[in-house]
Structure formats: structure tokens, C-alpha cells
Protein backbone atom coordinates (compact mmCIF):
# COMPACT_ATOMS: atom_id res chain seq x y z
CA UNK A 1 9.13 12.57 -4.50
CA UNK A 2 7.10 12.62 -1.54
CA UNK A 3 8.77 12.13 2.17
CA UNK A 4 7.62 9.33 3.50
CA UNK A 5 6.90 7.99 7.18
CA UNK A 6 8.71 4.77 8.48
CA UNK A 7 4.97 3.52 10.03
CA UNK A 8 4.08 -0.01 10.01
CA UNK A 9 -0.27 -0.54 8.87
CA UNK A 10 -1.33 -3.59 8.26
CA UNK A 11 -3.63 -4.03 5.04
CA UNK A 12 -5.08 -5.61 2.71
CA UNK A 13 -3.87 -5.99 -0.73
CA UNK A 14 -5.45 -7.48 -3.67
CA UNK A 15 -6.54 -6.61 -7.45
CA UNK A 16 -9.63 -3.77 -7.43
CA UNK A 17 -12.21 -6.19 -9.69
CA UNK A 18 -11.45 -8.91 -6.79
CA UNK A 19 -14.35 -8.53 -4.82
CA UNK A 20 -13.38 -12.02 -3.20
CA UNK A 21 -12.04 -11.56 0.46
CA UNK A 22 -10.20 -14.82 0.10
CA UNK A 23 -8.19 -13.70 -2.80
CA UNK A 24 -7.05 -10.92 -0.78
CA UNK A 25 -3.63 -10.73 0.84
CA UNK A 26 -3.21 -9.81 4.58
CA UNK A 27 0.25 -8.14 4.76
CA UNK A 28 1.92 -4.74 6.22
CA UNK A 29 3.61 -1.91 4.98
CA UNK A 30 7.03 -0.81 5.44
CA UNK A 31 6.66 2.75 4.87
CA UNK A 32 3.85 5.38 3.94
CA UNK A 33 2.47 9.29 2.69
CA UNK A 34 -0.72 10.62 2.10
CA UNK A 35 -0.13 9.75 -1.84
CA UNK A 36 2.03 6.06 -1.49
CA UNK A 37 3.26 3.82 0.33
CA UNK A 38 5.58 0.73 0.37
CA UNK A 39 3.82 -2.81 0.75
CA UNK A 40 5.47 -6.78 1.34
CA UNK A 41 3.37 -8.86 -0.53
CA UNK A 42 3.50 -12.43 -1.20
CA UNK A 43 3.34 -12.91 -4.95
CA UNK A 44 5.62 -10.42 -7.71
CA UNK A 45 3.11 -7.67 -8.93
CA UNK A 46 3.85 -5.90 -12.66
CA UNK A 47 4.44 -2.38 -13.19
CA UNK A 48 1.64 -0.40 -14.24
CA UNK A 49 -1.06 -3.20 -12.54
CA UNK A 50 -3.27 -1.62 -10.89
CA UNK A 51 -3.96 -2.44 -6.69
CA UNK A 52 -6.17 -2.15 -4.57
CA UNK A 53 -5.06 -1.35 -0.50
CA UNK A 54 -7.31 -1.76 2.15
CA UNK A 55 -6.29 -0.41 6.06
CA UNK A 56 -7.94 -2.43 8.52
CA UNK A 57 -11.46 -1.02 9.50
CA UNK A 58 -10.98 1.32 6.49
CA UNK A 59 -12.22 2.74 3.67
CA UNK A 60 -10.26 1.26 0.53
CA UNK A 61 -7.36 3.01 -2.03
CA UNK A 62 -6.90 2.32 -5.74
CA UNK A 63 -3.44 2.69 -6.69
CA UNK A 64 -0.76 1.90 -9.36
CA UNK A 65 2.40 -0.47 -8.93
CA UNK A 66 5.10 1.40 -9.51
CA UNK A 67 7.97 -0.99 -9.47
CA UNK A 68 8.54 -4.42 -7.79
CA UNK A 69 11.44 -5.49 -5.73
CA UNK A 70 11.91 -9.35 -5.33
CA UNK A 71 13.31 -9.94 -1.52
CA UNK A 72 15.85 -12.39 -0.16
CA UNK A 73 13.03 -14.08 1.92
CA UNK A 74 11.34 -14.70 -1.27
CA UNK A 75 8.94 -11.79 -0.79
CA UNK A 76 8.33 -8.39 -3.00
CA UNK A 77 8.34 -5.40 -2.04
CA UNK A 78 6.06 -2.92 -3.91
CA UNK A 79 5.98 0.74 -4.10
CA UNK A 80 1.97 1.75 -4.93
CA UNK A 81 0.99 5.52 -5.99
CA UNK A 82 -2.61 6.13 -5.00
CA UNK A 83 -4.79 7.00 -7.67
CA UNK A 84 -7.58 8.72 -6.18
CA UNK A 85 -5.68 11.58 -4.18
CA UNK A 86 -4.43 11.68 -0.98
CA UNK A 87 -5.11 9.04 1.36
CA UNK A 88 -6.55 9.47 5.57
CA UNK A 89 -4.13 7.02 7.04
CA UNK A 90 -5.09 6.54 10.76
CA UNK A 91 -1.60 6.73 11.75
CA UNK A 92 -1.01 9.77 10.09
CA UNK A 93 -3.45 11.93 12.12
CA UNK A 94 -1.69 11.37 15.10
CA UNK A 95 1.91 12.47 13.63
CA UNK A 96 0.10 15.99 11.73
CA UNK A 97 2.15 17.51 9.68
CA UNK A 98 5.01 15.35 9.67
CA UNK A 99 4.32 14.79 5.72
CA UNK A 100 3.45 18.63 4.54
């Protein structure tokens, strides 16, 4: 387990082969670390399925669903591992060291 920071980004969140921007879901997250984060989406998403999360004005993450957590409002929430290492969240820099 990782701690992780109650920060709001907004992203985008779609499958990695989809290299169609109108496939790809404009949503937030609810909470994030340099190797994860939290994520409302839209449509249920299957363990193990693979993600790909996109900060605005930001270079891209490739991560793995972890689990999916159907919402009262009809949303999901998912919890994503990022595959790649660590990711540079904006938001992070200005709260340094919070996560170490």
C-alpha cells in the first residue's frame, strides 16, 4: 500500500490501443500517488484490463485496473496501478514529499 493524496486532476481515460480522442473519457480523480490513483469513470472497467490515463497537457500513463466499484449515481469508481513506474503528477510537485 501506497499513501495516497486526496487531490482532484482531471484526465483522460480510455483503452491504450484507442488512439481515437472521441473514444476517450473526460473525467477526474478522487485520489492519487506517484504509482496509482483512484478514477470515476462512466462505463464498469474489468480487473486486470489494462488503461490508459492521460493528465491534461500531459504526457500519458499505462496502468492496470485493479478492481471496480459500481457507485450509487450509476458511476464506477476504479483503482489503476501504473505500469510504467512512478508517475510526475503536476499537483504533486507542489505538495514534495507528502508521498515518500
Amino acid at each position: 500500500m501506497e499513501r495516497r493524496l486526496p487531490i482532484i486532476v482531471v484526465v483522460r481515460l480510455a483503452k491504450p490501443q484507442s488512439a481515437d480522442v472521441d473514444v476517450e473519457e473526460r473525467t477526474f480523480t478522487d485520489n492519487i500517488s506517484l504509482h496509482g490513483a483512484r478514477i470515476f469513470s462512466q462505463r464498469t472497467w474489468q480487473i486486470d484490463e489494462m488503461v490508459r490515463v492521460t493528465p491534461l497537457n500531459e504526457k500519458a500513463a499505462r496502468g492496470k485496473v485493479v478492481y471496480c466499484q459500481r457507485l450509487p449515481d450509476d458511476r464506477c469508481s476504479i483503482g489503476v496501478r501504473f505500469q510504467d513506474g512512478p508517475v510526475g503528477w503536476p499537483t504533486l510537485q507542489k505538495h514534495n514529499g507528502l508521498l515518500r
